[in-house]
C-alpha atoms as a PDB file:
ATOM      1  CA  UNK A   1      46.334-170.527-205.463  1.00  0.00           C
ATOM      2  CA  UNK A   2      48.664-171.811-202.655  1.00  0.00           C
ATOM      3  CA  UNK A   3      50.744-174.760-203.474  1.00  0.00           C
ATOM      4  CA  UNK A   4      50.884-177.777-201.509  1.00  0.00           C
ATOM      5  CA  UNK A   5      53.731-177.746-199.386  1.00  0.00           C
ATOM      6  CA  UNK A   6      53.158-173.824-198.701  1.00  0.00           C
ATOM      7  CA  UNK A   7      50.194-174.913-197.055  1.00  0.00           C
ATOM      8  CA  UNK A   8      51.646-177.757-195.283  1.00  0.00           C
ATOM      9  CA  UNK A   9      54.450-175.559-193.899  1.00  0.00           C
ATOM     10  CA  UNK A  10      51.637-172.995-192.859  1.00  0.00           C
ATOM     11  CA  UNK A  11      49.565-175.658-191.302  1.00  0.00           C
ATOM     12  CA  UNK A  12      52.690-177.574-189.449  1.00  0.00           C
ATOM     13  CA  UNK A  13      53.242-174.873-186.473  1.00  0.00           C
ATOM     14  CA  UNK A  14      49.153-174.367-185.515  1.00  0.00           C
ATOM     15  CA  UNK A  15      49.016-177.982-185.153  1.00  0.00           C
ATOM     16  CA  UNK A  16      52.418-178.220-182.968  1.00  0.00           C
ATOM     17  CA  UNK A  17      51.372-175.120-181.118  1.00  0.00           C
ATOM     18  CA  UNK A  18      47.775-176.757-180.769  1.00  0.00           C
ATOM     19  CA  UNK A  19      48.948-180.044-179.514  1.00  0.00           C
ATOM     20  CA  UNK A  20      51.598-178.594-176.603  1.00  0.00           C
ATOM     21  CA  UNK A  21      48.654-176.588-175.341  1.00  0.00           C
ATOM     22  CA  UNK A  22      46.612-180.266-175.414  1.00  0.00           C
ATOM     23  CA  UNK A  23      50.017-181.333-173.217  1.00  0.00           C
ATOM     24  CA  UNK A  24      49.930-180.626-169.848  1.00  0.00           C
ATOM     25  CA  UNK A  25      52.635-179.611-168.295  1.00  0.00           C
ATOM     26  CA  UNK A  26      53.942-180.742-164.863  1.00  0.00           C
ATOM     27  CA  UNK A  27      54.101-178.447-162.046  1.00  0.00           C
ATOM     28  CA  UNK A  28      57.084-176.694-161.225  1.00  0.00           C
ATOM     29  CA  UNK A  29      56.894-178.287-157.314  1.00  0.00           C
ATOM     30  CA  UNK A  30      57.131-181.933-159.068  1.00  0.00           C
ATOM     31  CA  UNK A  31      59.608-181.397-160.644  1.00  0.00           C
ATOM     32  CA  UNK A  32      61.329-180.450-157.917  1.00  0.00           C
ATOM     33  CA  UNK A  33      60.598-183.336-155.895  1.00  0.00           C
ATOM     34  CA  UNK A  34      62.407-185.665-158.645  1.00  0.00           C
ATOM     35  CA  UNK A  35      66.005-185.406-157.781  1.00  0.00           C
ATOM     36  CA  UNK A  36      65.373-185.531-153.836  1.00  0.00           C
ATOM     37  CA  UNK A  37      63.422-188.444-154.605  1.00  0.00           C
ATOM     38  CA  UNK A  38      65.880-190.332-156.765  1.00  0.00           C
ATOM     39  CA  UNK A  39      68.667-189.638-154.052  1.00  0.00           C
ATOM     40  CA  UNK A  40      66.332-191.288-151.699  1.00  0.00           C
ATOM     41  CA  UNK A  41      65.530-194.116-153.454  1.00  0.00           C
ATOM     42  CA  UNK A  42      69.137-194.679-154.198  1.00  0.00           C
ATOM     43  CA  UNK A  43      70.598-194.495-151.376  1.00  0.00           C
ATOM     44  CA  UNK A  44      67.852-196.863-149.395  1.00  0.00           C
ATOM     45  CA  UNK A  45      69.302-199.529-152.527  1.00  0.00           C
ATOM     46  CA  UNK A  46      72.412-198.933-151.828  1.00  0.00           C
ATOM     47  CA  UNK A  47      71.970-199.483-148.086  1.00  0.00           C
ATOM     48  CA  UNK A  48      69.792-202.602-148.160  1.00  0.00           C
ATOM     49  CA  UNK A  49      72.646-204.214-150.908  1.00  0.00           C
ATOM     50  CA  UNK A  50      75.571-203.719-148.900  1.00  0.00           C
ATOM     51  CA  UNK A  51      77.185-200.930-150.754  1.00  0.00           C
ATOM     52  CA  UNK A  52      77.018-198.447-148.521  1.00  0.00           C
ATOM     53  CA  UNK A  53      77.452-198.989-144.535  1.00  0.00           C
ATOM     54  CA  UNK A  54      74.750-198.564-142.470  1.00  0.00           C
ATOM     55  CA  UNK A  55      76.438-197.721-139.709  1.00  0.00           C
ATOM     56  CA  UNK A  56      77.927-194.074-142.182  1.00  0.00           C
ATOM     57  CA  UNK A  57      74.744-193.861-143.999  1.00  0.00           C
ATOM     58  CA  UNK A  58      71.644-194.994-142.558  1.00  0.00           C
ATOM     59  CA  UNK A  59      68.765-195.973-144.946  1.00  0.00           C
ATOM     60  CA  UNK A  60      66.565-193.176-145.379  1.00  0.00           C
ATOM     61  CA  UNK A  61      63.633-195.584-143.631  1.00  0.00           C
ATOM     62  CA  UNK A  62      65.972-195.793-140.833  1.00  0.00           C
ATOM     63  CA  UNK A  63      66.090-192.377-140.720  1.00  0.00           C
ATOM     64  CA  UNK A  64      61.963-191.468-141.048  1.00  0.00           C
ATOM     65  CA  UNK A  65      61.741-193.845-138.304  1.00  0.00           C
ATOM     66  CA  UNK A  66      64.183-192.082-136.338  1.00  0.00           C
ATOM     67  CA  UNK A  67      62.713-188.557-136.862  1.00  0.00           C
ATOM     68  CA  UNK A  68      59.127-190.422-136.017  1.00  0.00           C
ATOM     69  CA  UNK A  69      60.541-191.491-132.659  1.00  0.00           C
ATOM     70  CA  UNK A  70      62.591-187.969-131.717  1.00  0.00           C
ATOM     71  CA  UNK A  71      58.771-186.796-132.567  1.00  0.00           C
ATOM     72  CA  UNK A  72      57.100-188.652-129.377  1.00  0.00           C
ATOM     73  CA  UNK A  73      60.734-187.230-127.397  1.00  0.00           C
ATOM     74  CA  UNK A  74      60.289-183.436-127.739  1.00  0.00           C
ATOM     75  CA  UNK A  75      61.356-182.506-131.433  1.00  0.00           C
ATOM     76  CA  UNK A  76      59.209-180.529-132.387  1.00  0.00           C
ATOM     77  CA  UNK A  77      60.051-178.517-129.083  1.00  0.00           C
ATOM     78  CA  UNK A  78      63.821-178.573-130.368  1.00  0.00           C
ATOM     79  CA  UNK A  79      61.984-177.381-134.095  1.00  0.00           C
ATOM     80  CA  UNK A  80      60.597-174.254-132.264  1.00  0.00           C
ATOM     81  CA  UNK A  81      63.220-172.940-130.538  1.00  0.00           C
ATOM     82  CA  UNK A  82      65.650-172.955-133.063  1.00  0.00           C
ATOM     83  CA  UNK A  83      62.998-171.292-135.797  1.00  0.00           C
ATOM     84  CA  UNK A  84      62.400-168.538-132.783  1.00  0.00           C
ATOM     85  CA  UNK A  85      65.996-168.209-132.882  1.00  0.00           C
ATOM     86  CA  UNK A  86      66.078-167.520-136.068  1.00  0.00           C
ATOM     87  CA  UNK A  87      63.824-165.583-136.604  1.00  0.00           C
ATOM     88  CA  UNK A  88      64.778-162.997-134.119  1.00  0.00           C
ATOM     89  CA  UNK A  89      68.180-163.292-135.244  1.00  0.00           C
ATOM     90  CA  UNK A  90      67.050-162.203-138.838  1.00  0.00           C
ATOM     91  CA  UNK A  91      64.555-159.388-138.410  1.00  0.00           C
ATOM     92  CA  UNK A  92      67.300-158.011-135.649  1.00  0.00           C
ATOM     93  CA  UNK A  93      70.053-158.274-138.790  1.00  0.00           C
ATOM     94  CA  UNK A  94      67.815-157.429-141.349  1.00  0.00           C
ATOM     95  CA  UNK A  95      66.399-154.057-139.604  1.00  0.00           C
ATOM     96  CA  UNK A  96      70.020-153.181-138.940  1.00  0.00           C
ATOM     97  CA  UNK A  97      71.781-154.287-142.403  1.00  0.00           C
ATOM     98  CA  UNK A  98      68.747-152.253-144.550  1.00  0.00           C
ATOM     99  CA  UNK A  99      69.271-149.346-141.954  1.00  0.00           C
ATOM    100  CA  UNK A 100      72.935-148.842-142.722  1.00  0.00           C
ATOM    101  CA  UNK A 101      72.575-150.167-146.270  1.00  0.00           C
ATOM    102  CA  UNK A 102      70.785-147.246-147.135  1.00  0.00           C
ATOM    103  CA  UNK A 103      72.380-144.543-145.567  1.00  0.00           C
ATOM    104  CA  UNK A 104      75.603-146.278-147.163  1.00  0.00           C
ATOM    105  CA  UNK A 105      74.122-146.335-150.458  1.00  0.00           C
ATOM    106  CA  UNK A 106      72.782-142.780-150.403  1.00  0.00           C
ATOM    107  CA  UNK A 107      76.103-141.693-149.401  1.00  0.00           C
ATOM    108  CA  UNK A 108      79.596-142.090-151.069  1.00  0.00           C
ATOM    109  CA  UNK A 109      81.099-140.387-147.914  1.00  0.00           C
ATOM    110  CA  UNK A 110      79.781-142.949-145.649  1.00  0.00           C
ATOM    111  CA  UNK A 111      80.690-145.476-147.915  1.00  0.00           C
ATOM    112  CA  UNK A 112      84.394-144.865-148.370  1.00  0.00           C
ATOM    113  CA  UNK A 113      84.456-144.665-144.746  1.00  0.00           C
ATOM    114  CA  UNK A 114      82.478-147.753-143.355  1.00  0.00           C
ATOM    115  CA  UNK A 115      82.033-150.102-146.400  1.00  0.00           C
ATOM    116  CA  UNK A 116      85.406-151.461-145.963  1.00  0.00           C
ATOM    117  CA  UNK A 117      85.195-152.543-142.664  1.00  0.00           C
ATOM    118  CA  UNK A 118      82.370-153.970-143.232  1.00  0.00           C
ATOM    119  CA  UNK A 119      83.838-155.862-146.140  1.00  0.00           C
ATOM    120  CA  UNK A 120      86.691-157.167-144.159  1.00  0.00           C
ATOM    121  CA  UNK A 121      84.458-158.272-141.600  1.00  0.00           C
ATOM    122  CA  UNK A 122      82.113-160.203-143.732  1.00  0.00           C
ATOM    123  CA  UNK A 123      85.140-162.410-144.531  1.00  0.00           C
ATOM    124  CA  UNK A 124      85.128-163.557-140.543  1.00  0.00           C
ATOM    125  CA  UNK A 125      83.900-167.233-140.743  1.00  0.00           C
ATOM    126  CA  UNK A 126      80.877-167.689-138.366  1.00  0.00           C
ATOM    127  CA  UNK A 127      82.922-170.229-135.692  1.00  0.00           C
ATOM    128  CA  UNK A 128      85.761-167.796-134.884  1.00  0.00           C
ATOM    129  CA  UNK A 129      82.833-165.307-133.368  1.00  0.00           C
ATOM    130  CA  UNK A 130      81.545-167.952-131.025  1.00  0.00           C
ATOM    131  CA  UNK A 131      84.613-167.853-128.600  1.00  0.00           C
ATOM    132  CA  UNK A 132      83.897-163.802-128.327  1.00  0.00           C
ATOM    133  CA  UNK A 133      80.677-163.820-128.061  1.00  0.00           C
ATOM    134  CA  UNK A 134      80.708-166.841-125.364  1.00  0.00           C
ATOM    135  CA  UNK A 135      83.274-164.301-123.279  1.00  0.00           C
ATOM    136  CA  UNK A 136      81.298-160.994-124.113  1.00  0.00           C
ATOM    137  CA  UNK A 137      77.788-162.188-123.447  1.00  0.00           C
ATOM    138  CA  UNK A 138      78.184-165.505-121.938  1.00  0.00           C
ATOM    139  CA  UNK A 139      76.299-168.979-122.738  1.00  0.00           C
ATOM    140  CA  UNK A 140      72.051-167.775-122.427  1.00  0.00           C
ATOM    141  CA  UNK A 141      70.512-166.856-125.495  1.00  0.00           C
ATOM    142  CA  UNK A 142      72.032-163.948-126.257  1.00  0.00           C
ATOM    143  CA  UNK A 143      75.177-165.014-128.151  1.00  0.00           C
ATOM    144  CA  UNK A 144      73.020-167.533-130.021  1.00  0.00           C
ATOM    145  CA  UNK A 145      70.876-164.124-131.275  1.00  0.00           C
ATOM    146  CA  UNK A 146      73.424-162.006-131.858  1.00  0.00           C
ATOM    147  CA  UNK A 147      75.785-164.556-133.932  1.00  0.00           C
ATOM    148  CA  UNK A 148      72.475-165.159-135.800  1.00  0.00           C
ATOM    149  CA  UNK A 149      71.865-161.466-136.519  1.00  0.00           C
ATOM    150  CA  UNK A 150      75.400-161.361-137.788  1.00  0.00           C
ATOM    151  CA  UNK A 151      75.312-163.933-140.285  1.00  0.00           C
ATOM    152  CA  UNK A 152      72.056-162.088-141.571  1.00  0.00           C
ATOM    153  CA  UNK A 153      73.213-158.494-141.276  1.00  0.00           C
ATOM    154  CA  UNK A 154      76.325-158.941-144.411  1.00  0.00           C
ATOM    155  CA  UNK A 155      73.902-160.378-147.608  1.00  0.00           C
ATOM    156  CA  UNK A 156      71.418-157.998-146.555  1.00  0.00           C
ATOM    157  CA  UNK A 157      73.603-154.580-146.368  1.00  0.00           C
ATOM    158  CA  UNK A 158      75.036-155.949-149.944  1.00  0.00           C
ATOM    159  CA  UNK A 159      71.844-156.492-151.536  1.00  0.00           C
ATOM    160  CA  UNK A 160      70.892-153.171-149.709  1.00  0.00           C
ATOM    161  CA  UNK A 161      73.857-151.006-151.041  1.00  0.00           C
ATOM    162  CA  UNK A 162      74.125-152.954-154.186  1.00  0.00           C
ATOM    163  CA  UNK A 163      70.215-152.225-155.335  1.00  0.00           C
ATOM    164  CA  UNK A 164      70.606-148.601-154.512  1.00  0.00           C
ATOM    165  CA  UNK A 165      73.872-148.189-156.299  1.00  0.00           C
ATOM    166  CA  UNK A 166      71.739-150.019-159.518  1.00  0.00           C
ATOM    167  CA  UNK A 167      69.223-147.395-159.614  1.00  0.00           C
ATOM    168  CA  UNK A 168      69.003-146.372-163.464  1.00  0.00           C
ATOM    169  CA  UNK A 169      70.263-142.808-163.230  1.00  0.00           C
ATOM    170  CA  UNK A 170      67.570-141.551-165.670  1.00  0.00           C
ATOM    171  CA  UNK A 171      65.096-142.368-163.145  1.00  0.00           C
ATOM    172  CA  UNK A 172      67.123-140.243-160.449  1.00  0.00           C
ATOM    173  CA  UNK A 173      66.844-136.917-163.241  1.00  0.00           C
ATOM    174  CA  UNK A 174      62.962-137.644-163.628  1.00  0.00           C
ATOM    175  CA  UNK A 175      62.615-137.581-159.922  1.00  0.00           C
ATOM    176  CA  UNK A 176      64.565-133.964-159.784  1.00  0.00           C
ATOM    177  CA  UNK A 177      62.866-132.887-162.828  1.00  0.00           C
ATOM    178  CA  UNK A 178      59.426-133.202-161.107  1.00  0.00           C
ATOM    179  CA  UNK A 179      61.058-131.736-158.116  1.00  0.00           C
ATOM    180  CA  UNK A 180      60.411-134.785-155.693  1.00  0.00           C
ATOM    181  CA  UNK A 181      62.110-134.415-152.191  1.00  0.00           C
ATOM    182  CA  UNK A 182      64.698-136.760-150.779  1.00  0.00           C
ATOM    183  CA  UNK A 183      61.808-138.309-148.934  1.00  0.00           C
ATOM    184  CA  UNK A 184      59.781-138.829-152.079  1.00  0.00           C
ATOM    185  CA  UNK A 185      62.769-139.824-154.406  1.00  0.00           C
ATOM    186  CA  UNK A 186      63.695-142.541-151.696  1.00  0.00           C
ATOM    187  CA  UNK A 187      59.978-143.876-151.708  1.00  0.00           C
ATOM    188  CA  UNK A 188      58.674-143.571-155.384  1.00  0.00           C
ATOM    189  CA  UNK A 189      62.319-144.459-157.262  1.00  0.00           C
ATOM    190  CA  UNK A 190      64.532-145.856-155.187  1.00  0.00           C
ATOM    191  CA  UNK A 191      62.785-148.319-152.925  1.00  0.00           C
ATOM    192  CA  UNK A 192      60.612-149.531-155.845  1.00  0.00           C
ATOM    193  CA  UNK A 193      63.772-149.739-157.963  1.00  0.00           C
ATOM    194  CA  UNK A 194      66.375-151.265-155.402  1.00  0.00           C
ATOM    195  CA  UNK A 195      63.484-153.704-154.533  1.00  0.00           C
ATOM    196  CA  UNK A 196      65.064-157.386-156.572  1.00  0.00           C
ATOM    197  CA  UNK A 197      68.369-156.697-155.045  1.00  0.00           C
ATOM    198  CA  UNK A 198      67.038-155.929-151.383  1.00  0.00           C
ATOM    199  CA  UNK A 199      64.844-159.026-151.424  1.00  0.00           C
ATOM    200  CA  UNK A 200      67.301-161.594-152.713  1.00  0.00           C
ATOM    201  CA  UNK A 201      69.656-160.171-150.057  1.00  0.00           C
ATOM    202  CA  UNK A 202      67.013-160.803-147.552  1.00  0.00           C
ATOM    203  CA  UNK A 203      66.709-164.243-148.658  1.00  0.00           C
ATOM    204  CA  UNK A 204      70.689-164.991-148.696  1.00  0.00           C
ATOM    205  CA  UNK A 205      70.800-163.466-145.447  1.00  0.00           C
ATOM    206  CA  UNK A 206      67.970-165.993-144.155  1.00  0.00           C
ATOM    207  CA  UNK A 207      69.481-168.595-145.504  1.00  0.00           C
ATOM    208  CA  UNK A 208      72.729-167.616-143.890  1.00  0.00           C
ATOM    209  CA  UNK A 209      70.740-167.533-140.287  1.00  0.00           C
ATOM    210  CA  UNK A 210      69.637-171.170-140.700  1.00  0.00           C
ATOM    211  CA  UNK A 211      73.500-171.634-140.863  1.00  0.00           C
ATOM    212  CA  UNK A 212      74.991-169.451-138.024  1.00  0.00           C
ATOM    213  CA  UNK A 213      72.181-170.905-135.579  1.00  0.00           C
ATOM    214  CA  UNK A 214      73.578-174.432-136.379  1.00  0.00           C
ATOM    215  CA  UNK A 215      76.989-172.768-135.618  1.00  0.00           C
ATOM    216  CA  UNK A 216      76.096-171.010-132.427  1.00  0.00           C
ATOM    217  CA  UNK A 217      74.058-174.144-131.170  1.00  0.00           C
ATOM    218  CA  UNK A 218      76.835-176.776-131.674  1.00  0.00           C
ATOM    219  CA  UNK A 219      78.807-174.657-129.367  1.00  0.00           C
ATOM    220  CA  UNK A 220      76.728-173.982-126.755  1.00  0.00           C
ATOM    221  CA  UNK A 221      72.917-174.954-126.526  1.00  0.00           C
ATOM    222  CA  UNK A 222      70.820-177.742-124.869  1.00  0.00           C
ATOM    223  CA  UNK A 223      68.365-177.871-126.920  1.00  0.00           C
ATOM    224  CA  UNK A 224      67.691-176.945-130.306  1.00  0.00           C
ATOM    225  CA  UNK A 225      68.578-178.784-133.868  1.00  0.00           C
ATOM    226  CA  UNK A 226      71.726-178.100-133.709  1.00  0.00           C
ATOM    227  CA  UNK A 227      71.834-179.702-129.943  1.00  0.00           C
ATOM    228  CA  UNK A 228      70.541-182.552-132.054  1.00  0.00           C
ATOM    229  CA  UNK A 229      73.584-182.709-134.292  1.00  0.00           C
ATOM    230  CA  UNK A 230      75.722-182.598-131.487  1.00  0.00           C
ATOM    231  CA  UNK A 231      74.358-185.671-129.497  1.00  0.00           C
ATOM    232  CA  UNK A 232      74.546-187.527-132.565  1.00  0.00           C
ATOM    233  CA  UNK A 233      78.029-186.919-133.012  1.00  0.00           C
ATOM    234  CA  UNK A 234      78.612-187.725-129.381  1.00  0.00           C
ATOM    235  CA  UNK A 235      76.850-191.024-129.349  1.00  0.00           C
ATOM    236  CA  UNK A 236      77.508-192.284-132.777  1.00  0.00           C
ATOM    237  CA  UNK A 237      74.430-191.862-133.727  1.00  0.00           C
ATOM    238  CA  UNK A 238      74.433-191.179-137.874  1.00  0.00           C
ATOM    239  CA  UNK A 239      70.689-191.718-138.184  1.00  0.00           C
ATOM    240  CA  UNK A 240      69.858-188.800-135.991  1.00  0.00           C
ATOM    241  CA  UNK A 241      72.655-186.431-137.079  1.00  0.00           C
ATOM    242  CA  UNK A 242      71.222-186.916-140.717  1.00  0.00           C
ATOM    243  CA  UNK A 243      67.278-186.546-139.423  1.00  0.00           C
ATOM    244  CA  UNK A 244      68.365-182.929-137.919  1.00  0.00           C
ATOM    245  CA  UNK A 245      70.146-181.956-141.208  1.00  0.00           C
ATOM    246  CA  UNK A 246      66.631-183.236-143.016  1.00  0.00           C
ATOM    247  CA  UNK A 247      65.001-181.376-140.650  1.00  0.00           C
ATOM    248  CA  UNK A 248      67.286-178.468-141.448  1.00  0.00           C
ATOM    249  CA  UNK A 249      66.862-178.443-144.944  1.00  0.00           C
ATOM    250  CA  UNK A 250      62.950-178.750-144.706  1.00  0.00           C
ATOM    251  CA  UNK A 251      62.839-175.431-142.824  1.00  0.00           C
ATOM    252  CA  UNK A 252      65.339-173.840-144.635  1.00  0.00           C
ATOM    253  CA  UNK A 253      63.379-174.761-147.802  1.00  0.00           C
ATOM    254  CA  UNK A 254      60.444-173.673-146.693  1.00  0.00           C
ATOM    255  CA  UNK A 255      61.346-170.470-145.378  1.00  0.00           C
ATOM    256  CA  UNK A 256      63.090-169.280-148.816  1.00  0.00           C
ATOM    257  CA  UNK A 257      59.435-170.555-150.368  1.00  0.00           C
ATOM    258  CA  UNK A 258      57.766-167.929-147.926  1.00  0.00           C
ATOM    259  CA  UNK A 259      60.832-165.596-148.706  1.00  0.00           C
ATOM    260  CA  UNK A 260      60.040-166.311-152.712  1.00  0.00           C
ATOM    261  CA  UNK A 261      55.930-165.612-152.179  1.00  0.00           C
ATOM    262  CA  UNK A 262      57.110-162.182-150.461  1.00  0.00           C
ATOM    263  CA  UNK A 263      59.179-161.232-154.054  1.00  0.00           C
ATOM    264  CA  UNK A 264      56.161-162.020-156.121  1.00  0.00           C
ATOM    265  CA  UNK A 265      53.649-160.092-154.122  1.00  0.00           C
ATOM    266  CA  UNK A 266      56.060-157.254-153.517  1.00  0.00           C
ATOM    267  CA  UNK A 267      57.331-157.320-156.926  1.00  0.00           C
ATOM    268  CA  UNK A 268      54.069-158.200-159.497  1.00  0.00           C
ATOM    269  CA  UNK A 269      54.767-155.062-161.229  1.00  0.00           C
ATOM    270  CA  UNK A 270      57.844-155.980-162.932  1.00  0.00           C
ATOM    271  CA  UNK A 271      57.591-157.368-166.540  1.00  0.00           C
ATOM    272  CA  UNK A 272      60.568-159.841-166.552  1.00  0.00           C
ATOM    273  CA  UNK A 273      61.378-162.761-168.948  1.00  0.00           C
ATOM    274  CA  UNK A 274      59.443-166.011-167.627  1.00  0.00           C
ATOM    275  CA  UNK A 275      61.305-169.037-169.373  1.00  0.00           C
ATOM    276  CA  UNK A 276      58.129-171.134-171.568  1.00  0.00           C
ATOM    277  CA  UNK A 277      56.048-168.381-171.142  1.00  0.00           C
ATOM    278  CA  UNK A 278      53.951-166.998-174.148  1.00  0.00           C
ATOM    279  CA  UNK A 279      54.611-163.595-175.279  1.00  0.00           C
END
């Protein structure tokens, strides 16, 4: 017969384990929300006390009131043409960077010869090719795009290169043991296998076209967010400089969360470690 305390012991984890599942939990998005909500709420305080100037950092009422009145002047017209920017921008630097990713990554020829060049000029910082592109292609919409498509091209060719480069070599002598052809090996191993390090490169490289279209439209744009930015600076205006980076970070945000949907539809198969998951 079991002693006391053996039982105890044995009943101790059902009951824990019963009474988290009776917990619920919160949602990831709430989470989330806390820290941009305590910022908030701290820096309206610190406004309406006097420790903070208004005239450097606006309350964040100020500032929804600000956005709500750039609303009934056109912003969401200034919202549009900077997303179309950027998303021609991207699918122009994406198509291009997974292009040349993989015939860099399927070749140790082609990378000896191109991948350092490319290298050195993914250390260019995106404001010294504005003054080219402004003399190459002018001050229309085409430096804007192409600026764009080069901050998108670099994280995409490295997550490119880098995910075909991964690829377990086991899986590369199954593939030639079943006698698959270079078309097949590229479709049924390497794509499927390269596919984590192609997406997250997709989504740095988005994330680094929301930045170079800020950088081509503070140069040379009237209209746009970035426009926005500029004729706050110009008129010492704070309150609308910080509603267009709000703005800014809303869309970024929200594009990576379409970005992140795309990795788990493209990638359900995988059977990775979810943290508080049950096994």
């Amino acid at each position: 017969m079991p002693s006391t305390s053996a039982t105890i012991i044995a009943d101790t984890p059902v009951k824990a384990t019963s009474a988290s599942r009776q917990r619920p939990a919160m949602p990831r998005f709430l989470l989330g929300l806390i820290l941009p909500f305590a910022l908030i709420a701290l820096a309206e305080i610190s406004v309406s006390r006097g420790w903070i100037a208004a005239n450097h950092l606006p309350a964040p009422s100020e500032i929804f009131n600000t956005i709500a009145h750039l609303a009934q002047q056109g912003l969401l017209a200034h919202i549009g043409i900077s997303s179309a920017r950027v998303v021609a921008g991207f699918i122009a630097g994406a198509a291009l960077a997974i292009l040349t990713g993989s015939v860099v990554g399927l070749s140790t020829r082609l990378e000896a010869i191109l991948d350092p060049s490319f290298q050195a000029l993914r250390a260019i910082p995106s404001l010294a090719w504005v003054p080219l592109l402004l003399l190459w292609l002018g001050i229309d919409e085409a430096p804007k795009l192409v600026l764009i498509a080069i901050g998108a091209f670099f994280p995409v060719y490295m997550g490119v290169v880098s995910g075909i480069r991964g690829v377990d070599r086991r899986l590369i002598e199954v593939g030639k043991l079943y006698h698959l052809s270079t078309t097949a090996m590229i479709r049924r191993i390497l794509l499927p296998a390269a596919l984590p390090a192609i997406i997250t490169g997709l989504r740095n490289g988005l994330s680094l076209a929301w930045m170079f279209m800020v950088a081509a439209e503070l140069i040379a744009a009237s209209q746009g967010l970035g426009y926005l930015l500029t004729d706050g600076r110009e008129t010492s205006r704070a309150d609308i400089v910080l509603a267009a980076i709000a703005i800014l970070a809303v869309l970024g945000k929200s594009s990576d969360w379409l970005m992140q949907k795309l990795e788990t539809h493209l990638l359900a198969w995988r059977d990775t470690y979810q943290h508080g998951s049950g096994a």
